[in-house]
Protein backbone atom coordinates (compact mmCIF):
# COMPACT_ATOMS: atom_id res chain seq x y z
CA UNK A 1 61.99 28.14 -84.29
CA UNK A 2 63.15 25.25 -82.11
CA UNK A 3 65.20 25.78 -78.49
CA UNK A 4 66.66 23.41 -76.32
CA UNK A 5 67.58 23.44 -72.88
CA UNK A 6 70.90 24.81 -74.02
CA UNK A 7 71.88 28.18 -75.62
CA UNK A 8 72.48 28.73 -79.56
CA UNK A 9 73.56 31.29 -81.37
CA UNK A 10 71.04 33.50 -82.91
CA UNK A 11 71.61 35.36 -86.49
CA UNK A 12 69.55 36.54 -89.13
CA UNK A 13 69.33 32.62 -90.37
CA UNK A 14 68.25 31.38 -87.15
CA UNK A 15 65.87 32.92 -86.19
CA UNK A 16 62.87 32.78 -88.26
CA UNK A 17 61.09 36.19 -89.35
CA UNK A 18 58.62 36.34 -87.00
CA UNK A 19 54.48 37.41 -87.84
CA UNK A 20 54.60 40.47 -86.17
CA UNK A 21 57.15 42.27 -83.20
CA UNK A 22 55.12 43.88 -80.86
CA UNK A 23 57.07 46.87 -78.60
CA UNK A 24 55.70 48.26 -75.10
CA UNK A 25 55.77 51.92 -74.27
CA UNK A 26 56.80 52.69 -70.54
CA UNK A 27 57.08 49.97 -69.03
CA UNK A 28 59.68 50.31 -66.03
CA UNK A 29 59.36 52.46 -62.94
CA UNK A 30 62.55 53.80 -63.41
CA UNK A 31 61.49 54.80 -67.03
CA UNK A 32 58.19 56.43 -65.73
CA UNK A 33 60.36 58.54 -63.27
CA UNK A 34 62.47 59.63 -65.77
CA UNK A 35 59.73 60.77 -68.21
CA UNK A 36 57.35 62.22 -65.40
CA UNK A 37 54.43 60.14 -66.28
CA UNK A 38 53.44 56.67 -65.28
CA UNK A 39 50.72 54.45 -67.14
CA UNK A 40 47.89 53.26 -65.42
CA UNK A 41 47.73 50.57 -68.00
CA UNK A 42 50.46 49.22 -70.82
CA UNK A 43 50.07 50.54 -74.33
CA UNK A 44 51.81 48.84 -77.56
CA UNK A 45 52.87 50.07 -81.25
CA UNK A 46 54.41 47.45 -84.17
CA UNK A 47 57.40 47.24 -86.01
CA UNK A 48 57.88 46.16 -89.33
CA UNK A 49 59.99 42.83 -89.73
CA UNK A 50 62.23 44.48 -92.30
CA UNK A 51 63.68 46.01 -88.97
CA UNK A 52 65.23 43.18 -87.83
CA UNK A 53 68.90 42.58 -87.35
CA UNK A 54 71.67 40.63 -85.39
CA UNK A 55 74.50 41.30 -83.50
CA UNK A 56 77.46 43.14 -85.25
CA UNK A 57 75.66 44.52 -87.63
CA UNK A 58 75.50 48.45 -88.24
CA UNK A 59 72.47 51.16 -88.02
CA UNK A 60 72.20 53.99 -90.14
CA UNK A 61 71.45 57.44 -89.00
CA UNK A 62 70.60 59.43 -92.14
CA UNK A 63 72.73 62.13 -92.82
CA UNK A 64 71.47 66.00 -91.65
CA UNK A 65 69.22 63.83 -88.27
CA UNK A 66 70.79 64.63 -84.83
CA UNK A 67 68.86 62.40 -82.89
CA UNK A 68 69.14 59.04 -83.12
CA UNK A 69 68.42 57.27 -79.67
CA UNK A 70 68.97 53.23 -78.37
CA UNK A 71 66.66 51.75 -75.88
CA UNK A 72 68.57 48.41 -74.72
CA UNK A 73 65.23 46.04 -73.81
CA UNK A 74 64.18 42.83 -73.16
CA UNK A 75 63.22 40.57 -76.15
CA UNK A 76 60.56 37.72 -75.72
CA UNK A 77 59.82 35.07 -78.72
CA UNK A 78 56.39 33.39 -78.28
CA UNK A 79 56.40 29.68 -79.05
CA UNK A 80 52.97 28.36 -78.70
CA UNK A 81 50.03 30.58 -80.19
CA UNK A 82 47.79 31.74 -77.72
CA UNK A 83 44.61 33.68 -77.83
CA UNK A 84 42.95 34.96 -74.22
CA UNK A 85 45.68 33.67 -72.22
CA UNK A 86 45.46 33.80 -68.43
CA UNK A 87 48.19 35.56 -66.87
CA UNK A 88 49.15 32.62 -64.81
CA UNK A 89 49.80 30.80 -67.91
CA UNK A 90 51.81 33.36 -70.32
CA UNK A 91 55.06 32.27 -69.65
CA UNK A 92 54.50 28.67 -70.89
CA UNK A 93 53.80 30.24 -74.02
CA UNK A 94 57.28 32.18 -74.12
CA UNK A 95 59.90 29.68 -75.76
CA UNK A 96 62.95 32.17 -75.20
CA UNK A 97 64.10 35.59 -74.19
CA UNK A 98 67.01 37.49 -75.42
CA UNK A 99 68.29 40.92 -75.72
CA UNK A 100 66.89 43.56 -78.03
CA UNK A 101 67.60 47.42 -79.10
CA UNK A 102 64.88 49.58 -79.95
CA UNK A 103 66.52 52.19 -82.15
CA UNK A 104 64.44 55.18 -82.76
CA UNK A 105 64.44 58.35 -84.71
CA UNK A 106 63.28 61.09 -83.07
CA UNK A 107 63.57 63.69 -86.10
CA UNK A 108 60.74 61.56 -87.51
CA UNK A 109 59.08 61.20 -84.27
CA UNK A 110 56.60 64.33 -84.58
CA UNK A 111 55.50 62.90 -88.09
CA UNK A 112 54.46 59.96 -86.80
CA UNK A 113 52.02 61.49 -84.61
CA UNK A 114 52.67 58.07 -82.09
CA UNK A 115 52.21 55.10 -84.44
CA UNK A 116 56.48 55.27 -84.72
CA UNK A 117 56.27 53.65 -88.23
CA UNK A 118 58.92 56.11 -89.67
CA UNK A 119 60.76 56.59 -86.32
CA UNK A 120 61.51 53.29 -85.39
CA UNK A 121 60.55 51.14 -88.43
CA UNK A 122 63.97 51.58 -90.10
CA UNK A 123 65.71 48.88 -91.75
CA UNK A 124 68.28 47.53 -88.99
CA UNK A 125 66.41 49.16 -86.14
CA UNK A 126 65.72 46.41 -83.90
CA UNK A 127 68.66 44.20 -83.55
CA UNK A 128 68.28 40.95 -81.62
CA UNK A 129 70.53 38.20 -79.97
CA UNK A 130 73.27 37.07 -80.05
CA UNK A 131 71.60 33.91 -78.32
CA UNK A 132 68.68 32.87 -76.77
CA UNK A 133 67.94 32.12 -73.08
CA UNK A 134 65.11 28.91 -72.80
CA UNK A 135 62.05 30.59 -71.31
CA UNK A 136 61.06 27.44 -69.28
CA UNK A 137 64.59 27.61 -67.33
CA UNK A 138 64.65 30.96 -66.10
CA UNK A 139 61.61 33.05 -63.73
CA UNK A 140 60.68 36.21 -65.78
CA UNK A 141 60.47 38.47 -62.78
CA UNK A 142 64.20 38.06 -61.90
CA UNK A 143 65.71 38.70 -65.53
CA UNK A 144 68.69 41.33 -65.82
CA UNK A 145 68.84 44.16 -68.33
CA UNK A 146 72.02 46.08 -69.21
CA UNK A 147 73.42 48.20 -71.89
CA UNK A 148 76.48 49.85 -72.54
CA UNK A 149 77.66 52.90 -74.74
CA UNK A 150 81.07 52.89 -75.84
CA UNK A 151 82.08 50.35 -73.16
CA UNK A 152 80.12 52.39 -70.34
CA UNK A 153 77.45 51.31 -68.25
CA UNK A 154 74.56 53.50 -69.06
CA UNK A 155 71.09 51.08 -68.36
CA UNK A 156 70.66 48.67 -65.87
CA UNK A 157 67.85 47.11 -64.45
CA UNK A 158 65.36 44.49 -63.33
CA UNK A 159 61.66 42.44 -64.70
CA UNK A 160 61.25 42.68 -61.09
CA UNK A 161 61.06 46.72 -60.93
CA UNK A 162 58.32 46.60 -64.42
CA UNK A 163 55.31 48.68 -63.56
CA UNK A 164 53.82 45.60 -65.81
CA UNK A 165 54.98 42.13 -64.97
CA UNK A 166 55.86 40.20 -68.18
CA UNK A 167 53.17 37.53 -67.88
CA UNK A 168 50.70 40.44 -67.70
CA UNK A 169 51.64 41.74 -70.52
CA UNK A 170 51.36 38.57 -72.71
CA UNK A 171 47.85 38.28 -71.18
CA UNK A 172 46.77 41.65 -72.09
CA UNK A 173 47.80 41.26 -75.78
CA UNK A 174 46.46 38.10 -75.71
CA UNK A 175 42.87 39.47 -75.25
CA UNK A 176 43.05 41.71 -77.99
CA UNK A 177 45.04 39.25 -81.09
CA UNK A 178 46.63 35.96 -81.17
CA UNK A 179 50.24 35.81 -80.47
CA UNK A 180 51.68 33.51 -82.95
CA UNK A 181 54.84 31.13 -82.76
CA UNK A 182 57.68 33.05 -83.50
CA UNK A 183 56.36 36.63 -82.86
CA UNK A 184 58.57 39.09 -80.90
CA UNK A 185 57.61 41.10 -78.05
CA UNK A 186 59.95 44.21 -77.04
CA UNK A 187 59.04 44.59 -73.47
CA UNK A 188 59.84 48.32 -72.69
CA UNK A 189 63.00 49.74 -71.90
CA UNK A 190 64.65 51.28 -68.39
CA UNK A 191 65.82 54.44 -67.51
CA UNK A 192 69.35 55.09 -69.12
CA UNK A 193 68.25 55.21 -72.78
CA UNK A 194 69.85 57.91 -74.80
CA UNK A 195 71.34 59.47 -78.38
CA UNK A 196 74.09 57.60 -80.15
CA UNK A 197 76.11 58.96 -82.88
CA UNK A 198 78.20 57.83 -85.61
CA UNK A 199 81.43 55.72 -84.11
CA UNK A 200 79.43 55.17 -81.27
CA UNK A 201 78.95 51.38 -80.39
CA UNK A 202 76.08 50.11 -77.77
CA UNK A 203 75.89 46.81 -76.77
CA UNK A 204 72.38 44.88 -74.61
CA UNK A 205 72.68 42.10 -72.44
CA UNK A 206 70.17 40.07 -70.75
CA UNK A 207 71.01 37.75 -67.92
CA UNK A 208 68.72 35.21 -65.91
CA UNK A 209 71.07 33.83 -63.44
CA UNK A 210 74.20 31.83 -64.67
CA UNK A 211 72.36 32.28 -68.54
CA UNK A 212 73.04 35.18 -70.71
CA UNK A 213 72.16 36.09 -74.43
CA UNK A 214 75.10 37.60 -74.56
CA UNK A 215 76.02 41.12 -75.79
CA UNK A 216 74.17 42.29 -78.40
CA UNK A 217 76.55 44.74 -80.38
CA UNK A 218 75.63 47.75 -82.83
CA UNK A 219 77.74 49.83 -84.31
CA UNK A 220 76.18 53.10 -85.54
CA UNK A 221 77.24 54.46 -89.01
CA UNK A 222 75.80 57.76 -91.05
CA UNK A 223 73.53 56.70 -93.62
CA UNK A 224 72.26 58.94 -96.86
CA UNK A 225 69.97 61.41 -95.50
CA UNK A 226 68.06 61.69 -98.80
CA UNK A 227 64.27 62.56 -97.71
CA UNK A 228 62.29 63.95 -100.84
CA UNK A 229 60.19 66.55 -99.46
CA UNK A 230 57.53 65.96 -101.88
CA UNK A 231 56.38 62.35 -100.76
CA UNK A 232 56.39 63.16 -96.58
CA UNK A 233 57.65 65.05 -93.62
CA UNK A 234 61.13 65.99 -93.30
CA UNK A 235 63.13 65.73 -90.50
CA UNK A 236 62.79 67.82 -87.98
CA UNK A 237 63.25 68.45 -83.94
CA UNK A 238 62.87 71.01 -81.10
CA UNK A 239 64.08 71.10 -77.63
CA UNK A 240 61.76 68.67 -76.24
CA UNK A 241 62.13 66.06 -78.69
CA UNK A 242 65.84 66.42 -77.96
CA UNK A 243 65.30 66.30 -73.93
CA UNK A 244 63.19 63.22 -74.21
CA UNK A 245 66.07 61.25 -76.60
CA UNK A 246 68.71 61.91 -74.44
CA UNK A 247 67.05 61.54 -71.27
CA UNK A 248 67.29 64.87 -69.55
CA UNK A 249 67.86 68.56 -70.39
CA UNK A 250 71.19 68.17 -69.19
CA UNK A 251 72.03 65.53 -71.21
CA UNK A 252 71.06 67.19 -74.09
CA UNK A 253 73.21 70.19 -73.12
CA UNK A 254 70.40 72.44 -73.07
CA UNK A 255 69.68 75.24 -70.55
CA UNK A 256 67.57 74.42 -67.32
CA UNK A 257 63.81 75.23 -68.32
CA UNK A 258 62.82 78.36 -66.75
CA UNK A 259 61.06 78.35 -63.16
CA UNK A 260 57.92 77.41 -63.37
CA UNK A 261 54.37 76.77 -61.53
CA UNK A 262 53.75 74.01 -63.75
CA UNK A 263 55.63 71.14 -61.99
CA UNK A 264 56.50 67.70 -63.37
CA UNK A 265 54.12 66.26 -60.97
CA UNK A 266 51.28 68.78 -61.30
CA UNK A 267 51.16 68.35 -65.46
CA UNK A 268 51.33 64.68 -64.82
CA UNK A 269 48.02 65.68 -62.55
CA UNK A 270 46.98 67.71 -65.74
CA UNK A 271 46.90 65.58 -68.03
CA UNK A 272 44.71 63.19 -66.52
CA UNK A 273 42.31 65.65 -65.83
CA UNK A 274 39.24 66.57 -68.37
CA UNK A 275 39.06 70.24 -68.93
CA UNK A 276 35.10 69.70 -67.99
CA UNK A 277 36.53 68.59 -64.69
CA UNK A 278 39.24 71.44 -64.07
CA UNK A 279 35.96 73.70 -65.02
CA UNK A 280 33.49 72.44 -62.72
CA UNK A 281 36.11 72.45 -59.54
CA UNK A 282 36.92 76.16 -60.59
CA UNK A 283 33.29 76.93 -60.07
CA UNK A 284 33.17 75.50 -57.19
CA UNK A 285 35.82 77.86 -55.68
CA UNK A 286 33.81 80.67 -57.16
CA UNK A 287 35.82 81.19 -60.98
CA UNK A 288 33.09 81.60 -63.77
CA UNK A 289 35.21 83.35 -65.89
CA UNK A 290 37.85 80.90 -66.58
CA UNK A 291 37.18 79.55 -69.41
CA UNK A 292 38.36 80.57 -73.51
CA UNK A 293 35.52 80.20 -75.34
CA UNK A 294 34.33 79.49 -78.78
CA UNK A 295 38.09 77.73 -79.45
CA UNK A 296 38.41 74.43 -80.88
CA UNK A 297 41.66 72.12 -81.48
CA UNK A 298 42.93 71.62 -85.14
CA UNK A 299 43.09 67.80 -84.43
CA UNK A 300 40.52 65.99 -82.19
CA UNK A 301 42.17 64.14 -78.85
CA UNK A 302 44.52 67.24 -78.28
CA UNK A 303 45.93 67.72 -74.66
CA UNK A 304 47.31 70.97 -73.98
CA UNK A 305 49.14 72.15 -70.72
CA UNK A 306 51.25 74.77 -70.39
CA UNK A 307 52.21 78.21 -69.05
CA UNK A 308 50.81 81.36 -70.84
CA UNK A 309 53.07 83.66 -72.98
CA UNK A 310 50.62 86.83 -73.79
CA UNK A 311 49.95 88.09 -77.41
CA UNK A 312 47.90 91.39 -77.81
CA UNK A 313 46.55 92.27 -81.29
CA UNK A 314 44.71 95.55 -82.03
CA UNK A 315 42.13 96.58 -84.61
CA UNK A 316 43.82 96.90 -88.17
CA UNK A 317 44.43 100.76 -88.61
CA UNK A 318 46.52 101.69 -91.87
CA UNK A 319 49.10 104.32 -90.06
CA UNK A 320 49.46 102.11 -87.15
CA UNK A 321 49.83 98.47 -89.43
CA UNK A 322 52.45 100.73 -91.60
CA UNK A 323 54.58 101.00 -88.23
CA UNK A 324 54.15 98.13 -86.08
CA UNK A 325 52.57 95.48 -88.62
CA UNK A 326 56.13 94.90 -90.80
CA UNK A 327 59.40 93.76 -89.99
CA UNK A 328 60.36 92.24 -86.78
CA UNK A 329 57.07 92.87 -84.83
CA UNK A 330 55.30 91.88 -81.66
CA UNK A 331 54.41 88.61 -83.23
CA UNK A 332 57.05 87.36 -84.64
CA UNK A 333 59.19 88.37 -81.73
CA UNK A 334 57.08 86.16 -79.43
CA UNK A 335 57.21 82.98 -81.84
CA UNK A 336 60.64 83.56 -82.20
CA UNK A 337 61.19 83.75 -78.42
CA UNK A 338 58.44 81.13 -76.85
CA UNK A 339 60.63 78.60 -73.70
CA UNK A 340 59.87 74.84 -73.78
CA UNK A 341 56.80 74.26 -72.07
CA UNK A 342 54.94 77.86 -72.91
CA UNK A 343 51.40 78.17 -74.27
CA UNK A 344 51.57 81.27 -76.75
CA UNK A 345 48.07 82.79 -75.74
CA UNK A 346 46.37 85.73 -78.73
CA UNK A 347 43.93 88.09 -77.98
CA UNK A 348 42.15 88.63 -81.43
CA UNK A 349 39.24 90.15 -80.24
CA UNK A 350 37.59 87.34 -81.17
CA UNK A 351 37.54 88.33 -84.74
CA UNK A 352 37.85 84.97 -86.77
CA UNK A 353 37.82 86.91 -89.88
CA UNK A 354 41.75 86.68 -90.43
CA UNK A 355 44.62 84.58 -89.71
CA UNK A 356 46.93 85.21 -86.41
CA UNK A 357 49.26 82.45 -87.26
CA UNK A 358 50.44 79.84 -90.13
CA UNK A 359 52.15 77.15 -91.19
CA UNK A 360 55.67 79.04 -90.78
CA UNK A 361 55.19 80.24 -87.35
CA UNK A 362 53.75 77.06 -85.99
CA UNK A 363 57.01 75.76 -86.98
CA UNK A 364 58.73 77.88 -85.28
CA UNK A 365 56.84 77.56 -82.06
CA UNK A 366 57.25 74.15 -82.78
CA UNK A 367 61.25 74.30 -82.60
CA UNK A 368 60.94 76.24 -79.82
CA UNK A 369 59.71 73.70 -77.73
CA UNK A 370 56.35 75.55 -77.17
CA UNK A 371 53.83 73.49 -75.73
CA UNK A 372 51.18 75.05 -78.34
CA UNK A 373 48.61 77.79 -79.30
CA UNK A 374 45.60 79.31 -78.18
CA UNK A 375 44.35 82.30 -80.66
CA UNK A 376 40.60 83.46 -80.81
CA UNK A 377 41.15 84.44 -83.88
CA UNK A 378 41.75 82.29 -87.40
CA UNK A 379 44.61 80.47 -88.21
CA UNK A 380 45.75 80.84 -92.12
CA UNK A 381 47.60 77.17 -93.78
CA UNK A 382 44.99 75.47 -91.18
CA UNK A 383 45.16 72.31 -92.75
CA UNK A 384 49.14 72.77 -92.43
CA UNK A 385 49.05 73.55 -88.93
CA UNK A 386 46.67 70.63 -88.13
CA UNK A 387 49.67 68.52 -89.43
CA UNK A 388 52.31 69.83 -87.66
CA UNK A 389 53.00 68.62 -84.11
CA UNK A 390 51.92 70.96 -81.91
CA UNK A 391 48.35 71.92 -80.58
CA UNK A 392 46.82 74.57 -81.67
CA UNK A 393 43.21 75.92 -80.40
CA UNK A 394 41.54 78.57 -82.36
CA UNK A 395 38.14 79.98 -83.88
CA UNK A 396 38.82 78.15 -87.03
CA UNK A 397 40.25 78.63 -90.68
CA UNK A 398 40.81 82.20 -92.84
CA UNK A 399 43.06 82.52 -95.25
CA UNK A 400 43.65 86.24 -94.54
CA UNK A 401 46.91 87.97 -93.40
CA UNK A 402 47.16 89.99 -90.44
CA UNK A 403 46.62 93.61 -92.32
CA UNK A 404 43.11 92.60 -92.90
CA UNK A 405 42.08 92.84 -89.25
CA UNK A 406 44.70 92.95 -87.16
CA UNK A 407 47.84 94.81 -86.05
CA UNK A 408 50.42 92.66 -83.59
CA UNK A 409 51.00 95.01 -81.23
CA UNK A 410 52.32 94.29 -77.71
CA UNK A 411 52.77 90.89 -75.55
CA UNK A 412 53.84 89.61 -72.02
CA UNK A 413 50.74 91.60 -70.54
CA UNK A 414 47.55 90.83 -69.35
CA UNK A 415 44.88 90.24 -72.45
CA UNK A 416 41.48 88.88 -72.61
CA UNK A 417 41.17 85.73 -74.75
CA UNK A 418 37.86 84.35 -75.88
CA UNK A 419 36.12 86.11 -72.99
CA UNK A 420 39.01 85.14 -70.12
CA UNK A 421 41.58 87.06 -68.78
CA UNK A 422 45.22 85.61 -69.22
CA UNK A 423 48.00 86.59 -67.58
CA UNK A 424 51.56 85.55 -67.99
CA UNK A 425 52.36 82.52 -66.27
CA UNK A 426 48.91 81.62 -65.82
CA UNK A 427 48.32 77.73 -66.91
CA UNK A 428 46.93 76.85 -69.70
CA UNK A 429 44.89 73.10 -70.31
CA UNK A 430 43.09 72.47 -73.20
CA UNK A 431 41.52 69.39 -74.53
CA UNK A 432 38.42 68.97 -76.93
CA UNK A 433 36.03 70.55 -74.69
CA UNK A 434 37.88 73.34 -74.47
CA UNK A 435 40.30 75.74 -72.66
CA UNK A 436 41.08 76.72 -69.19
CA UNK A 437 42.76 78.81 -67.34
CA UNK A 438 44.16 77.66 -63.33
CA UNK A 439 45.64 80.25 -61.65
CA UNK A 440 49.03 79.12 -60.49
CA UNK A 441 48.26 79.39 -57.10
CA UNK A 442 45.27 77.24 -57.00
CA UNK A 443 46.16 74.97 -59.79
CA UNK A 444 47.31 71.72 -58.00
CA UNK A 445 44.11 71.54 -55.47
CA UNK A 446 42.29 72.00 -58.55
CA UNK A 447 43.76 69.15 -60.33
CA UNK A 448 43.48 66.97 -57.08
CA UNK A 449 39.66 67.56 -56.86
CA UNK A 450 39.09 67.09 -60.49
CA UNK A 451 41.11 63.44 -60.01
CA UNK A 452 39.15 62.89 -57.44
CA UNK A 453 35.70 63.44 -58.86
CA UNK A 454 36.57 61.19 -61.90
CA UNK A 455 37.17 58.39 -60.25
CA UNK A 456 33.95 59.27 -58.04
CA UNK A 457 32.23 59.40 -61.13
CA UNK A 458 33.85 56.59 -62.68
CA UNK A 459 32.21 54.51 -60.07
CA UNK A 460 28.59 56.09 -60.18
CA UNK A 461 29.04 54.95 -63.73
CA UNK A 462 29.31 51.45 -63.16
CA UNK A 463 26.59 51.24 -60.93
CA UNK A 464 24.47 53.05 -64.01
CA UNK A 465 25.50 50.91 -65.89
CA UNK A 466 24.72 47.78 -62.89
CA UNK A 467 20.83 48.78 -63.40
CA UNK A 468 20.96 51.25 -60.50
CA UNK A 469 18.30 54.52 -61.02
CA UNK A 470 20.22 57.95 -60.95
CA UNK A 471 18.07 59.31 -58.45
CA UNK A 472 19.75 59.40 -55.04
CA UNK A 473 23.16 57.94 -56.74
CA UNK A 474 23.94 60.80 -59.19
CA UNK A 475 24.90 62.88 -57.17
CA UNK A 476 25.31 60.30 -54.09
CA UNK A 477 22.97 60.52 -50.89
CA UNK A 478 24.45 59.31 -47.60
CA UNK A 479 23.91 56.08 -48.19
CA UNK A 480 25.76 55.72 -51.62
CA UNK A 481 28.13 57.76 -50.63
CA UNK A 482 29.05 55.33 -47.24
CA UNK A 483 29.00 52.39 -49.41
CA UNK A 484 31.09 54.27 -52.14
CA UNK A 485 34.16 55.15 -49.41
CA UNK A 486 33.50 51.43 -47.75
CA UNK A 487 34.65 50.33 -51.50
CA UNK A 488 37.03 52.76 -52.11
CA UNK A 489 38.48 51.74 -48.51
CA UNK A 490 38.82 48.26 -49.83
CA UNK A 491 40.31 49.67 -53.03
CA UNK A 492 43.11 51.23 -51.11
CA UNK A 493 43.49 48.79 -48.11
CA UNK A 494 40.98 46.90 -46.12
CA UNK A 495 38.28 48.26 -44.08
CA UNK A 496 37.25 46.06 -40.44
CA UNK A 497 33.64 45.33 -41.16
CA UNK A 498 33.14 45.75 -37.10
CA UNK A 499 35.00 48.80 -36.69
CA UNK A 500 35.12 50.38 -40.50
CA UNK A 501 38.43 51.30 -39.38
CA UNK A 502 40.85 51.40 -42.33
CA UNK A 503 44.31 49.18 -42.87
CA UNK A 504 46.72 49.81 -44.80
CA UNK A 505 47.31 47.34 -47.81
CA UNK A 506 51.02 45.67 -47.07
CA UNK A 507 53.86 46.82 -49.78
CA UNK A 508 54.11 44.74 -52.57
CA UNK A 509 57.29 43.88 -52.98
CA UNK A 510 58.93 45.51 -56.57
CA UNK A 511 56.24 48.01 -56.98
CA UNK A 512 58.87 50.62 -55.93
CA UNK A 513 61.50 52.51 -59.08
């Protein structure tokens, strides 16, 4: 692809198909206060070529979907290979920057499971242009991102406020594949990004200055929506997948989540935090009962946080199954009733000899919005549920129905799960060590101390790993543990060798949403 010092239009002839198009996840402040997390590094997924397209020309969003969201971002075209670039020396391999959309389906999201291959892969689902802007003339932390919606402002926003500067993104991928001539690099989009519908028409602009790509125009149209269930997933969304394409619960027209003990900020906390962590700071404060044993995740890597809805199941007894086992019963009623953001929590007894969920209610909990399961008892369909989108922790796989062992019979009480007791409200974390349960009350100190430790034991690591014995360093003595604050001092600010008095690092400017 050749560029000049002066603009030219770019279409599908133009620009040549590039190797690969590389997208970043969050990558804006605003974007990571929107969402309620914030990387401590960038992460990256592909797109297929075939989902390339230019200004003014449609995308399709099959018929029966609902959720078909834009994500106006800033396109980079590499033009010099480069393999272990320094940071200091990306942008000389950038040859031009223009304006990109990152259309995305969230029905297909869940399927995906994160790779975004059906989601986002679509032919026509990442327009670029119309023209490019020469990389050498402009300063990638001062570019300009804006996108409209029907002729409305709706995204707008600066390189300067990127968690991840540009140039350390190209070095980053750089260390881990070459970046070719002519690939494409979707660098994360801003806050703003939200659901478009047929009719609708959503235009991206970049700007560096007195240079502009110029507005990059889609018009979206409804396409044939017809999925054969026998060769994948179908479509299919809940409450959070529509909260997350639209931006906001309120943008999605959806009721204000219930109150809550588990704040934004505290499952952010959460989810950093190992279960083994949360564990060992909750016997420190005295809690050795905590814990909801002998339950594993269907799929390893599963994070679970959330706030406990209560299940109680008694001992299968004929006259009693005949009248509460059938119809509309305890169980059902609670799948059929879980909020957004609720753990559905079974006491089984223990007894893994017969299912306490399947395929059809995980679904449901699914479309609820439910953040997931905990059961010690057996899930039936296992295999199913391990597919579906939603964690589930149990004591394993039976194929039996409930009338084998249990009877549903009451929930929203206090029950004992796997050897804890679980109230309602209590909060749930699970992960593949296990289960936990924080009392609300204590849950946030908790999570700080577990934070804490790991990065205290991040660091005892690395001197392991430096050649250092464990004895006096693991756990520290007074003299690892001075020189372990000294660095951690340094980490944070500066420390006055005379004085060890601490200074605050200045502000960096553009670190700020």
């Amino acid at each position: 692809m050749r560029t000049g010092s002066s603009r030219r239009p770019m279409t599908a002839q133009t620009l040549d198909t590039p190797g690969k198009i590389i997208a970043v996840h969050i990558s804006y402040e605003s974007r990571a206060a929107e969402r309620g997390r914030r990387p401590e590094a960038p992460s990256y997924f592909f797109k297929p070529t075939s989902s390339m397209a230019s200004s003014g020309e449609t995308v399709e969003r099959p018929a029966g979907t609902e959720l078909l969201a834009f994500e106006g971002e800033i396109a980079l075209v590499i033009g010099t290979a480069g393999r272990h670039i320094r940071a200091e020396d990306a942008w000389s391999h950038v040859s031009a920057v223009t304006a990109a959309n990152d259309w995305g389906l969230y029905d297909l999201r869940a399927a995906d499971k994160g790779s975004n291959v059906r989601n986002k892969g679509r032919d026509g689902y990442t327009p670029l242009g119309p023209e490019l802007i020469p990389a050498p003339e402009v300063n990638p932390e001062s570019l300009r991102l804006r996108t409209w919606k029907n002729g409305q402002l709706v995204q707008e926003d600066t390189t300067a406020a990127m968690i991840f500067p540009l140039r350390q993104l190209l070095a980053d991928l750089s260390q881990h594949l070459t970046l070719e001539a002519g690939d494409v690099i979707l660098t994360g989009t801003p806050a703003g990004a939200s659901v478009a519908e047929p009719g609708d028409v959503v235009e991206v602009q970049v700007d560096a200055g007195a240079l502009s790509s110029g507005r990059l125009i889609s018009t979206v149209t409804e396409g044939p929506g017809d999925f054969d269930p026998s060769l994948g997933s179908l479509p299919q969304v809940n409450d959070i997948q529509r909260e997350e394409a639209w931006g906001s619960r309120e943008s999605a027209g959806l009721p204000q989540a219930p109150d809550s003990a588990l704040s934004e900020q505290l499952r952010a906390k959460l989810l950093e935090a190992p279960v083994a962590g949360l564990s060992q700071e909750m016997r420190k404060r005295g809690f050795n009962n905590v814990t909801i044993d002998g339950v594993r995740p269907t799929r390893s890597g599963t994070k679970l946080i959330g706030t406990a809805r209560t299940l109680r199941f008694v001992p299968n007894r004929e006259d009693l199954f005949a009248s509460h086992g059938g119809g509309f019963n305890a169980q059902k009623q609670v799948f059929d009733s879980v909020d957004a953001g609720e753990v559905i929590v079974i006491e089984a007894r223990g007894e893994r000899g017969s299912g306490t969920l399947g395929d059809i209610l995980a679904l449901r909990a699914l479309q609820r919005g439910a953040a997931g399961v905990v059961t010690d008892g057996g899930v039936r369909d296992y295999s199913t549920v391990a597919d579906i989108a939603l964690p589930v922790f149990s004591q394993g796989a039976h194929p039996a129905v409930l009338g084998h062992k249990h009877v549903p019979w009451d929930a929203d009480l206090t029950i004992a799960c796997g050897g804890a007791t679980v109230q309602p409200g209590d909060i749930i974390v699970g992960d593949d060590d296990g289960v936990i349960v924080l009392p609300p009350g204590i849950a946030e100190d908790v999570a700080d101390a577990a934070l804490t430790k790991e990065i205290e034991d991040a660091w005892i690591a690395d001197q392991v790993k430096a050649g250092h014995p464990v004895d006096g360093l693991f756990p520290m003595n007074s003299t690892w543990r001075a020189r372990y604050d000294e660095e951690r001092g340094r980490a944070q600010g500066t420390v006055d060798p005379q004085s060890q008095t601490r200074v605050e690092a200045p502000a960096v400017e553009g670190e700020g949403p």
